[in-house]
Protein backbone atom coordinates (compact mmCIF):
# COMPACT_ATOMS: atom_id res chain seq x y z
CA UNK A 1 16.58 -24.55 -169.77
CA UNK A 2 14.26 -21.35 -169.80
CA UNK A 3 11.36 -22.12 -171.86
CA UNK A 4 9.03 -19.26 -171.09
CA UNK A 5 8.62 -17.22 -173.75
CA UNK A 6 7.72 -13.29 -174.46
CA UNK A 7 6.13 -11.69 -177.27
CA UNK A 8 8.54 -9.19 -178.55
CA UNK A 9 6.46 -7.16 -179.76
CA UNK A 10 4.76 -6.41 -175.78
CA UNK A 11 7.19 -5.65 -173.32
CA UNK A 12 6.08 -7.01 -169.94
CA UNK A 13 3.59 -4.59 -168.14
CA UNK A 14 6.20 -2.59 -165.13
CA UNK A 15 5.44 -2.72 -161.32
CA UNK A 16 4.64 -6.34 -160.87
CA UNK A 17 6.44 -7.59 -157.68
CA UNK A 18 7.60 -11.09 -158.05
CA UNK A 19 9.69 -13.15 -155.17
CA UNK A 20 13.31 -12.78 -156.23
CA UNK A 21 13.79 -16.69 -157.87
CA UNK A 22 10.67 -15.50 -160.02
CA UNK A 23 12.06 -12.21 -161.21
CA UNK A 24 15.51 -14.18 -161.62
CA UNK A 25 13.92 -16.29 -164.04
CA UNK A 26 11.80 -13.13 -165.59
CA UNK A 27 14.74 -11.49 -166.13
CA UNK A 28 17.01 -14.29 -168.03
CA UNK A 29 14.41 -15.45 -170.23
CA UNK A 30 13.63 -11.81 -171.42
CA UNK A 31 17.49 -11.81 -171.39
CA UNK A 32 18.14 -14.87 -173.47
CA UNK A 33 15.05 -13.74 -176.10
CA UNK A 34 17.14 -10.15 -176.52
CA UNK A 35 20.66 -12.11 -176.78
CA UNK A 36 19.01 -14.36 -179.37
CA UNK A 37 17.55 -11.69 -181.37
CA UNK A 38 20.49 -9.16 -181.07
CA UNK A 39 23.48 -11.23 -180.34
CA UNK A 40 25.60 -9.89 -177.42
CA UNK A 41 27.58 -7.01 -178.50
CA UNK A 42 24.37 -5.48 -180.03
CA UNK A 43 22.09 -6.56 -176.97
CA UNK A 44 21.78 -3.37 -174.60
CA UNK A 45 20.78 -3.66 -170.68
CA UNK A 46 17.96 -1.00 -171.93
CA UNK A 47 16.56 -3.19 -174.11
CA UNK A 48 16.67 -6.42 -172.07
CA UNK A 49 15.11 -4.60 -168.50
CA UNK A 50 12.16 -3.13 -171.30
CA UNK A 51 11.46 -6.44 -172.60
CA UNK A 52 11.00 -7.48 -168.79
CA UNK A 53 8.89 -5.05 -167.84
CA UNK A 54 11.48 -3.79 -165.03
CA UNK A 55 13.92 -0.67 -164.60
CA UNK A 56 17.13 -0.92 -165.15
CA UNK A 57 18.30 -0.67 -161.06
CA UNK A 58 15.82 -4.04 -161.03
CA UNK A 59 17.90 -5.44 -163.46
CA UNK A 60 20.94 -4.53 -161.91
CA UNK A 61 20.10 -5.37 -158.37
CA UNK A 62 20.22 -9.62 -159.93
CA UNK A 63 22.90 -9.28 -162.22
CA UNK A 64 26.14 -6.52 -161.87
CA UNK A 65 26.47 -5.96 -165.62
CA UNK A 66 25.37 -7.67 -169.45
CA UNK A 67 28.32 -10.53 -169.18
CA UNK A 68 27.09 -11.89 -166.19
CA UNK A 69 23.68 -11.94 -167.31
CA UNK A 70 24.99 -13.42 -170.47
CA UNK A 71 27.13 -16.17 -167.88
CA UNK A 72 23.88 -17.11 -166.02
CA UNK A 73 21.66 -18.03 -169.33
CA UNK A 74 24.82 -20.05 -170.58
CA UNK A 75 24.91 -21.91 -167.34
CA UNK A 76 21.08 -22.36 -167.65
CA UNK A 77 21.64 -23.48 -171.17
CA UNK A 78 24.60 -25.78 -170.94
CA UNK A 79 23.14 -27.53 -168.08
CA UNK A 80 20.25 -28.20 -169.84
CA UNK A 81 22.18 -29.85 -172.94
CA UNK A 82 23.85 -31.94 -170.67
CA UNK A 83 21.05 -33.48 -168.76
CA UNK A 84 19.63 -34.14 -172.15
CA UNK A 85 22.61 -35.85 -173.25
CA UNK A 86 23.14 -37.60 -169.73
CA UNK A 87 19.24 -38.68 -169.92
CA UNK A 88 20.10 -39.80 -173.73
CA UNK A 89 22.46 -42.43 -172.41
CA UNK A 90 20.64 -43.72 -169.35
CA UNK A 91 17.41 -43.90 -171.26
CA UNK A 92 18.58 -47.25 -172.81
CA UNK A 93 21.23 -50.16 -172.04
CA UNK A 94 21.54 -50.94 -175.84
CA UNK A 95 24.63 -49.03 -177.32
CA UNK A 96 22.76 -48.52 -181.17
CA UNK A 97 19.80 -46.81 -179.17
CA UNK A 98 22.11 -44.83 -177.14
CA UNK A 99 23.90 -43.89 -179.97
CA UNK A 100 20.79 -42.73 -181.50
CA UNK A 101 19.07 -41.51 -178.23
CA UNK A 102 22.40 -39.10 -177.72
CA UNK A 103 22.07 -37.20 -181.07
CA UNK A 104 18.27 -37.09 -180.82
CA UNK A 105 19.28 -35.01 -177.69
CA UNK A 106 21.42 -32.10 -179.46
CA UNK A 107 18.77 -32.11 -182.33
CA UNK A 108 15.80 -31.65 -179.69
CA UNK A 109 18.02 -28.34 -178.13
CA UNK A 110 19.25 -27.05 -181.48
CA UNK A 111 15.11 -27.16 -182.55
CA UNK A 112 14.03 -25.77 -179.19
CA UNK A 113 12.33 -22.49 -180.12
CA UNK A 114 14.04 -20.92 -177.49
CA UNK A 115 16.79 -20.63 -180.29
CA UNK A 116 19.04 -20.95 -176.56
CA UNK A 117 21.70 -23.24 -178.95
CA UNK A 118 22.51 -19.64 -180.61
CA UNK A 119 24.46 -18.49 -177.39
CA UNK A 120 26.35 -22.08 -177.37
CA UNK A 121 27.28 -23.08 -180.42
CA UNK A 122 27.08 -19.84 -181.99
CA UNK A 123 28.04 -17.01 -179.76
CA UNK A 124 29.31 -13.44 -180.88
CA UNK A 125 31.74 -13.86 -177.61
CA UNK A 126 33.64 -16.64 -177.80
CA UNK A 127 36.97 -14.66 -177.04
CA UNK A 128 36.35 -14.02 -174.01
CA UNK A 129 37.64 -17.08 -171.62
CA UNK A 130 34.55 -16.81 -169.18
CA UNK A 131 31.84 -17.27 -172.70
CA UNK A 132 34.42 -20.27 -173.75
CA UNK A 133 34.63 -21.68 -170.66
CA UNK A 134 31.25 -22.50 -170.65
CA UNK A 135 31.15 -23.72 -174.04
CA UNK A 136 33.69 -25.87 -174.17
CA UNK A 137 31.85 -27.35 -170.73
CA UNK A 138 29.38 -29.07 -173.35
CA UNK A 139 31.33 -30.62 -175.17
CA UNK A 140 34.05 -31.61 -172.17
CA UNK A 141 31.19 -33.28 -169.96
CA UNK A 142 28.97 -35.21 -172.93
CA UNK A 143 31.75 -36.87 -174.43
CA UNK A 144 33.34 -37.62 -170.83
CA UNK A 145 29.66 -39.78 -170.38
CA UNK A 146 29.61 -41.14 -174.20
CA UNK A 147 33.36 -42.17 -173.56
CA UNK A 148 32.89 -44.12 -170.77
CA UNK A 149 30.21 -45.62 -172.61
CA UNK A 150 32.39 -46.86 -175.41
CA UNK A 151 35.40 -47.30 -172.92
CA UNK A 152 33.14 -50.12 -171.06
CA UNK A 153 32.16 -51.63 -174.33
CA UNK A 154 35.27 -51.59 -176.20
CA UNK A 155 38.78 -53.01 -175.59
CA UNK A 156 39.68 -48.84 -176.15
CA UNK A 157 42.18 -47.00 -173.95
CA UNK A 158 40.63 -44.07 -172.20
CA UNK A 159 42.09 -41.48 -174.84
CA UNK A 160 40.93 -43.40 -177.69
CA UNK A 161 37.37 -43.33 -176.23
CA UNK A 162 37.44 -39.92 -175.82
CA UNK A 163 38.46 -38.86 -179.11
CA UNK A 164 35.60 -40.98 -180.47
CA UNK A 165 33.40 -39.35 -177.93
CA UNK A 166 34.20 -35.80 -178.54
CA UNK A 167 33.81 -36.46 -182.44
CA UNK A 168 29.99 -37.78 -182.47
CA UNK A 169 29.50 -34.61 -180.10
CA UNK A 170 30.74 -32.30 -182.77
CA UNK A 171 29.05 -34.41 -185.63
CA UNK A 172 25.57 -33.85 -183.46
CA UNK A 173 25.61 -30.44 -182.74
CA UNK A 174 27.21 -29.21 -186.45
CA UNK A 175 25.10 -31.35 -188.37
CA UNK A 176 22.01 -30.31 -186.15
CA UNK A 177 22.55 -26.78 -186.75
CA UNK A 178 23.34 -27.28 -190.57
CA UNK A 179 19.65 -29.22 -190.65
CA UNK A 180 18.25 -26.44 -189.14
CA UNK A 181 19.38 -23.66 -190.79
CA UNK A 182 18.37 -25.35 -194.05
CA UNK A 183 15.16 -26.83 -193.42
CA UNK A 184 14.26 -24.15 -195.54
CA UNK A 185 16.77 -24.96 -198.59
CA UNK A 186 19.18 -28.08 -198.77
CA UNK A 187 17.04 -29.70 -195.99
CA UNK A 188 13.88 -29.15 -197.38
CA UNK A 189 11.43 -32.48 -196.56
CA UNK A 190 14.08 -34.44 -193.88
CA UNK A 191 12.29 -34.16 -190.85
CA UNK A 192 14.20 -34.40 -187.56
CA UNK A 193 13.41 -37.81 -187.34
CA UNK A 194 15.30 -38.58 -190.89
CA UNK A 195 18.10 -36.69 -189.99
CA UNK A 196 18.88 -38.05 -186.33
CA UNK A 197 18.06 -41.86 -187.86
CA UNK A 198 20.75 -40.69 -191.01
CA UNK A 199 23.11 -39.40 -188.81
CA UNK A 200 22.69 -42.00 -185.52
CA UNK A 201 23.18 -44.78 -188.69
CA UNK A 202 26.70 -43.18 -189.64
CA UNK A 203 28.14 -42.94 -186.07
CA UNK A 204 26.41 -46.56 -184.94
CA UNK A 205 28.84 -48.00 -187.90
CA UNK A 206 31.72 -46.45 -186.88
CA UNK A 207 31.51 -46.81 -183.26
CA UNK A 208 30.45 -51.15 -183.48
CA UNK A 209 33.46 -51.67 -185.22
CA UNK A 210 35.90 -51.50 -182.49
CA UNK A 211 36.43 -54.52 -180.65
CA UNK A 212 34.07 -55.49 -177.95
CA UNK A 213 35.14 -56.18 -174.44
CA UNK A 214 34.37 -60.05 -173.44
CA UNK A 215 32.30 -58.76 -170.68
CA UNK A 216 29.53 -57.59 -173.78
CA UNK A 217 28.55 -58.68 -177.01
CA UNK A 218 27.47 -56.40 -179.97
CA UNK A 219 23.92 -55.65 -180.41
């Protein structure tokens, strides 16, 4: 994930010369700080090559026009969520911790002051098939790990598992992004901590009641 941040209040100073996987990297987190700020139809090339410090032929020379700069912070982004997710479940061989360990991972990116999760879960572009593409990636490739998980586990068919799967995905990243938005009103005093534990403690009761394999026992 990009994590450098800019004040956006002081554009980056112009002229600096910086090896091209440098200015790459320049340019999308400026990029992702406008798109968070503006959203995408509002974001202009203009403003994202000021808050860079670079012209606008700079910009253009990396990326050919604003959607594929918008394409190259989602794949930044969505990779990131899921390594988290796949480091979630290989932190851990017991299934409550991976439970737990798994939605811990979508409330640490949905926190991230990066505010990245905006262009994911909450993107102003989600008609277009490229933007949804990449979105739907998240949710596709965690719940294709958390499924096998349960598939192992669990005397579950493979469609069963994934249904399960894909549902504690959505309950993660909706219920992080309802905590977060009201930390400041209905969420006032539950720390990320309480919330993960609440909401780890709902799936983790659902999930150990399907029939173990007799390969494992329930922990």
């Amino acid at each position: 994930m990009v994590t450098e941040q800019f004040n956006l209040d002081e554009p980056r100073p112009r002229g600096v010369r910086l090896p091209r996987r440098e200015r790459r990297a320049q340019l999308l987190a400026a990029a992702l700080e406008v798109f968070v700020a503006q959203g995408y139809h509002a974001a202009a090339m203009d403003d994202i090559a000021e808050r860079a410090g670079v012209s606008k032929p700079v910009l253009y020379q990396h990326f050919p026009g604003k959607l594929e700069l918008y394409l190259a912070i989602l794949d930044v982004a969505c990779d990131s969520i899921i390594a988290n997710c796949r480091r979630a479940l290989e932190s851990t061989q017991d299934n409550k911790q991976r439970v737990a360990a798994a939605i811990d991972a979508f409330y640490a990116y949905v926190g991230h002051d990066t505010g990245a999760f905006r262009l994911v879960f909450e993107s102003d572009l989600t008609n277009e098939p490229a933007v949804r593409g990449h979105v739907d990636r998240v949710t596709t490739e965690c719940a294709a790990m958390i499924a096998a998980v349960i598939e192992d586990d669990t005397a579950l068919p493979a469609a069963a598992s994934q249904l399960l799967a894909v549902s504690l995905v959505g309950m993660a990243q909706v219920s992080a992004r309802f905590w977060l938005t009201e930390t400041d009103g209905a969420m006032a005093g539950l720390t990320r901590d309480d919330a993960t534990a609440l909401v780890a403690g709902l799936a983790w009761r659902g999930i150990r009641g399907y029939p173990l394999t007799e390969d494992h026992t329930e922990v």
